[in-house]
PDB file of N, CA and C in Angstrom:
ATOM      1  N   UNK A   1       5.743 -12.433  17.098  1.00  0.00           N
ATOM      2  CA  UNK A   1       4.396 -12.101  17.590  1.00  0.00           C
ATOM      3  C   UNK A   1       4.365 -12.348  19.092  1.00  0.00           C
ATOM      4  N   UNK A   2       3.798 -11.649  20.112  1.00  0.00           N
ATOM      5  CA  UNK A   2       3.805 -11.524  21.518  1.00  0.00           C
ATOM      6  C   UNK A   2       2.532 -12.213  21.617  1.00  0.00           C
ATOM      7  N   UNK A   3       2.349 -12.764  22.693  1.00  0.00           N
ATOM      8  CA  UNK A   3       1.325 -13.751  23.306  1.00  0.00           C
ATOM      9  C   UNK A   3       0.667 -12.095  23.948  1.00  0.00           C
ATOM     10  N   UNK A   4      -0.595 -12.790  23.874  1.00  0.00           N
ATOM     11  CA  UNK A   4      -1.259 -11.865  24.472  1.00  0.00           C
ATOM     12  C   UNK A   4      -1.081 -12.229  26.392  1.00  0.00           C
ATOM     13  N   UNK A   5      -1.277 -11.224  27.408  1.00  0.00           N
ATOM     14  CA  UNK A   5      -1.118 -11.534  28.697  1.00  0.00           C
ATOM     15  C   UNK A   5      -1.989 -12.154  29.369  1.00  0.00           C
ATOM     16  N   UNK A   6      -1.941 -13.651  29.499  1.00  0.00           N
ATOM     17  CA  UNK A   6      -3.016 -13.843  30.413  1.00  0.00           C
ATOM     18  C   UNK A   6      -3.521 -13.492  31.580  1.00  0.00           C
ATOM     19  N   UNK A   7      -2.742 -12.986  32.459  1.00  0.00           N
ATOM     20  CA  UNK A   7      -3.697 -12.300  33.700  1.00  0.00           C
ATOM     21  C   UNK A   7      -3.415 -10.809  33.298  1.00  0.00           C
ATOM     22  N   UNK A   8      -4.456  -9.953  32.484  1.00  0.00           N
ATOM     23  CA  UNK A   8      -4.460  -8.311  32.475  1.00  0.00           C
ATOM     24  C   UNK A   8      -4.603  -7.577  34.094  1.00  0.00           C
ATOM     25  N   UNK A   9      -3.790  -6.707  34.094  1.00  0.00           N
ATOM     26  CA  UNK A   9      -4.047  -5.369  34.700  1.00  0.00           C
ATOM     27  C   UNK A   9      -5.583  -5.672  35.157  1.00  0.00           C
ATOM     28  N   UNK A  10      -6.254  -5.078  36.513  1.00  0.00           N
ATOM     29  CA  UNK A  10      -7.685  -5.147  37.067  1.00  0.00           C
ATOM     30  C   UNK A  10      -7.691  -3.470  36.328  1.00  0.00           C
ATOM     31  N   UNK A  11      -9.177  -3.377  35.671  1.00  0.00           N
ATOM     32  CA  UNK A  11      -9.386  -2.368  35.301  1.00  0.00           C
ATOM     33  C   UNK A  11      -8.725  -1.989  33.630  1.00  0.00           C
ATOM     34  N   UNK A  12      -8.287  -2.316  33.228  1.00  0.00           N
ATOM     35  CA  UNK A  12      -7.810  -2.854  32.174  1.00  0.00           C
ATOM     36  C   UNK A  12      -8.116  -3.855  31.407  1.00  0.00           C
ATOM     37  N   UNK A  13      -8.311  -3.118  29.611  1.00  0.00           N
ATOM     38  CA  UNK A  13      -9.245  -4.001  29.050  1.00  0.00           C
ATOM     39  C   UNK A  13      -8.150  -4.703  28.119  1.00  0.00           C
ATOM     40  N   UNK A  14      -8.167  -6.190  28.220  1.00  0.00           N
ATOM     41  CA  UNK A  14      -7.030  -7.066  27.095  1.00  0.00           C
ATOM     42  C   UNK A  14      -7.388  -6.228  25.771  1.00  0.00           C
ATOM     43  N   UNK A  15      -6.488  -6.335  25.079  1.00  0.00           N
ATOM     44  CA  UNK A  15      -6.353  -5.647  23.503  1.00  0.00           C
ATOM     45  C   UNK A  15      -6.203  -7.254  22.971  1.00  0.00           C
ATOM     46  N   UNK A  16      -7.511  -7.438  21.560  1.00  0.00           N
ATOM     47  CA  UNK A  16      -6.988  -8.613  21.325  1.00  0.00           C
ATOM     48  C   UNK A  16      -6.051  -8.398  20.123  1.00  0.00           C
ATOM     49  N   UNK A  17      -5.393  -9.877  19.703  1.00  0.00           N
ATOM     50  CA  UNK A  17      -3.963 -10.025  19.045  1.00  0.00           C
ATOM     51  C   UNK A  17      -4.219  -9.074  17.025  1.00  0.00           C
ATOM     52  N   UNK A  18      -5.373  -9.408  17.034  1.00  0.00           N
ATOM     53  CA  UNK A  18      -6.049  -8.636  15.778  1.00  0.00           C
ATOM     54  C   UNK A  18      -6.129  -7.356  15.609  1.00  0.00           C
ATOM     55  N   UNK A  19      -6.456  -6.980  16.684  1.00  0.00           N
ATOM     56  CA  UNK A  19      -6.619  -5.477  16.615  1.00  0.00           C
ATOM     57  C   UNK A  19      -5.270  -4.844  16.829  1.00  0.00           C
ATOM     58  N   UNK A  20      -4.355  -5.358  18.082  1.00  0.00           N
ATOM     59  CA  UNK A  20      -3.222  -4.771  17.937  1.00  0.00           C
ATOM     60  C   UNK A  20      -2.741  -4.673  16.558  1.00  0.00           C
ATOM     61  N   UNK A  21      -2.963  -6.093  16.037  1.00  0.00           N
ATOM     62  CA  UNK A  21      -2.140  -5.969  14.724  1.00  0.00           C
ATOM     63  C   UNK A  21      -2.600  -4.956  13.730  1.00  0.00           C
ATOM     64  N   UNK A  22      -4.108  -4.938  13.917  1.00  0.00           N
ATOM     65  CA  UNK A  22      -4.441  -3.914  12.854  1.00  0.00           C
ATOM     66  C   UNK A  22      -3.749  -2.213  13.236  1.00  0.00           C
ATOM     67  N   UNK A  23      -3.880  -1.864  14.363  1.00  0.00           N
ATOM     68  CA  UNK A  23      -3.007  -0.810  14.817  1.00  0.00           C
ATOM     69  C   UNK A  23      -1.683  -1.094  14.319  1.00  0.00           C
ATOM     70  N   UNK A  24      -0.961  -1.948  14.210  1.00  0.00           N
ATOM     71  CA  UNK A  24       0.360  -1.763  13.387  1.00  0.00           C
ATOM     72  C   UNK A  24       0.769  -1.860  12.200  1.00  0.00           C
ATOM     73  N   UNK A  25      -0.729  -2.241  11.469  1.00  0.00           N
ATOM     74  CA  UNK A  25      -0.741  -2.246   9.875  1.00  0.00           C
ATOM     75  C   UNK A  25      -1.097  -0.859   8.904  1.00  0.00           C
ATOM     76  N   UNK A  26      -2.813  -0.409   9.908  1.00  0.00           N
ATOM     77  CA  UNK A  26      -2.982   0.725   9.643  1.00  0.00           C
ATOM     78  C   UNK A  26      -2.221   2.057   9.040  1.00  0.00           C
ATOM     79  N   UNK A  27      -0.844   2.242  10.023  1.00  0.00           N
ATOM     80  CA  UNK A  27      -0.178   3.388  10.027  1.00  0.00           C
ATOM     81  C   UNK A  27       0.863   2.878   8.641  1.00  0.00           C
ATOM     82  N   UNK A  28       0.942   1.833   8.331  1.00  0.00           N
ATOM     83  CA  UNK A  28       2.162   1.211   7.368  1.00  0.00           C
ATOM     84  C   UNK A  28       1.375   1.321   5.795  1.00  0.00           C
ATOM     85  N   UNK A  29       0.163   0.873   5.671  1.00  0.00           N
ATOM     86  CA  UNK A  29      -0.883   0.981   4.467  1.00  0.00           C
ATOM     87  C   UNK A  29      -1.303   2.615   4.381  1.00  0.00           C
ATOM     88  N   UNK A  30      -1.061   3.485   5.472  1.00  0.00           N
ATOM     89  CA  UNK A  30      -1.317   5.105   5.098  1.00  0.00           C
ATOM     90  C   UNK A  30      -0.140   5.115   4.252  1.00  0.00           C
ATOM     91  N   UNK A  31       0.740   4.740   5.050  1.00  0.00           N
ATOM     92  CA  UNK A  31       2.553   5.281   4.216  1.00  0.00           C
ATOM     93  C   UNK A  31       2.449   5.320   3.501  1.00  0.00           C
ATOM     94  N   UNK A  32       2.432   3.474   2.824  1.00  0.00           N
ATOM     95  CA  UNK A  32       2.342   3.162   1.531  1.00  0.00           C
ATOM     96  C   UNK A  32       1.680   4.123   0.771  1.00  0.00           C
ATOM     97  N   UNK A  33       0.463   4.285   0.735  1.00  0.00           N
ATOM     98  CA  UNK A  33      -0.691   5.011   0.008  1.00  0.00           C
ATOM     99  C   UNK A  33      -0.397   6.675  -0.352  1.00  0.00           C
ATOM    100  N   UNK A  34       0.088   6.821   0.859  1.00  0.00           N
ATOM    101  CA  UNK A  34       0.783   8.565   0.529  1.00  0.00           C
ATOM    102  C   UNK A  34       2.052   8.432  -0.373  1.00  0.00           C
ATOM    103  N   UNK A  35       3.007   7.186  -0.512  1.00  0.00           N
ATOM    104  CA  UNK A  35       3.790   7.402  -1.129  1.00  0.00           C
ATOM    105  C   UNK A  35       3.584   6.841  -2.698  1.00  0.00           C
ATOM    106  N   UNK A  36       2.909   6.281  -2.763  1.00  0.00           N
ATOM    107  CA  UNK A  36       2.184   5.881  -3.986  1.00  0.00           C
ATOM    108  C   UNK A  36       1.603   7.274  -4.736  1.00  0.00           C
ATOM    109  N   UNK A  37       1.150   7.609  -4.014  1.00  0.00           N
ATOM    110  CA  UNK A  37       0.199   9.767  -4.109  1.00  0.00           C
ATOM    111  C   UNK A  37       1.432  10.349  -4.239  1.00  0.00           C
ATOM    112  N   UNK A  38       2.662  10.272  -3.505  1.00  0.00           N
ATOM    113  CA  UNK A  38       3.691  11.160  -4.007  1.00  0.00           C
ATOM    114  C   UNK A  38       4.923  10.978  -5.259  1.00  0.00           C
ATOM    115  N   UNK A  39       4.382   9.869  -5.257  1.00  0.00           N
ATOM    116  CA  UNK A  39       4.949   9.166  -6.750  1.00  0.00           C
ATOM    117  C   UNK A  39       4.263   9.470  -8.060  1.00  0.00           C
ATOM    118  N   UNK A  40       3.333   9.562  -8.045  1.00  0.00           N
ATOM    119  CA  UNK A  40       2.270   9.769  -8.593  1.00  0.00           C
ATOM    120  C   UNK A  40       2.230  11.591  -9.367  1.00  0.00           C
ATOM    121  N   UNK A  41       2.318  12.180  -8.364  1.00  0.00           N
ATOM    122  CA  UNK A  41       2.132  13.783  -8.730  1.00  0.00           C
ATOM    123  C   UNK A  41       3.988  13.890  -9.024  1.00  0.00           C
ATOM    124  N   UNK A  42       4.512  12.937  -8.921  1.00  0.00           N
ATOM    125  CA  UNK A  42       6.155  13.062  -9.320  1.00  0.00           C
ATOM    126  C   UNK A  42       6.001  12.850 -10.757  1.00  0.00           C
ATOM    127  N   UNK A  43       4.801  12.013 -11.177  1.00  0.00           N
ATOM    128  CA  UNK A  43       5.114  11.417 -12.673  1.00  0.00           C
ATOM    129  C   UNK A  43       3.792  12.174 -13.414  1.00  0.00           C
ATOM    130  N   UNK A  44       3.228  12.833 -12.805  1.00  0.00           N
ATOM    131  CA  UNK A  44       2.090  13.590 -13.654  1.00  0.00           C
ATOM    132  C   UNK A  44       2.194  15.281 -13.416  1.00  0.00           C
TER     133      UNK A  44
END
């Protein structure tokens, strides 16, 4: 896990450590879910 930066960029808004993370969970729980859906119409 990366420390968030304490002195940001001027004009630049900190991303906090949560949200990044949710941006890197998001795209991993679609996967999952589509491949669960393509498993799915594999067995029905």
């Amino acid at each position: 896990m990366q420390a968030p930066d304490p002195s940001p960029t001027p004009g630049e808004t900190p991303t906090p450590p949560r949200l990044r993370a949710g941006w890197w969970i998001v795209p991993m729980v679609l996967d999952g879910i589509a491949g669960w859906v393509l498993i799915l119409i594999w067995i029905f």
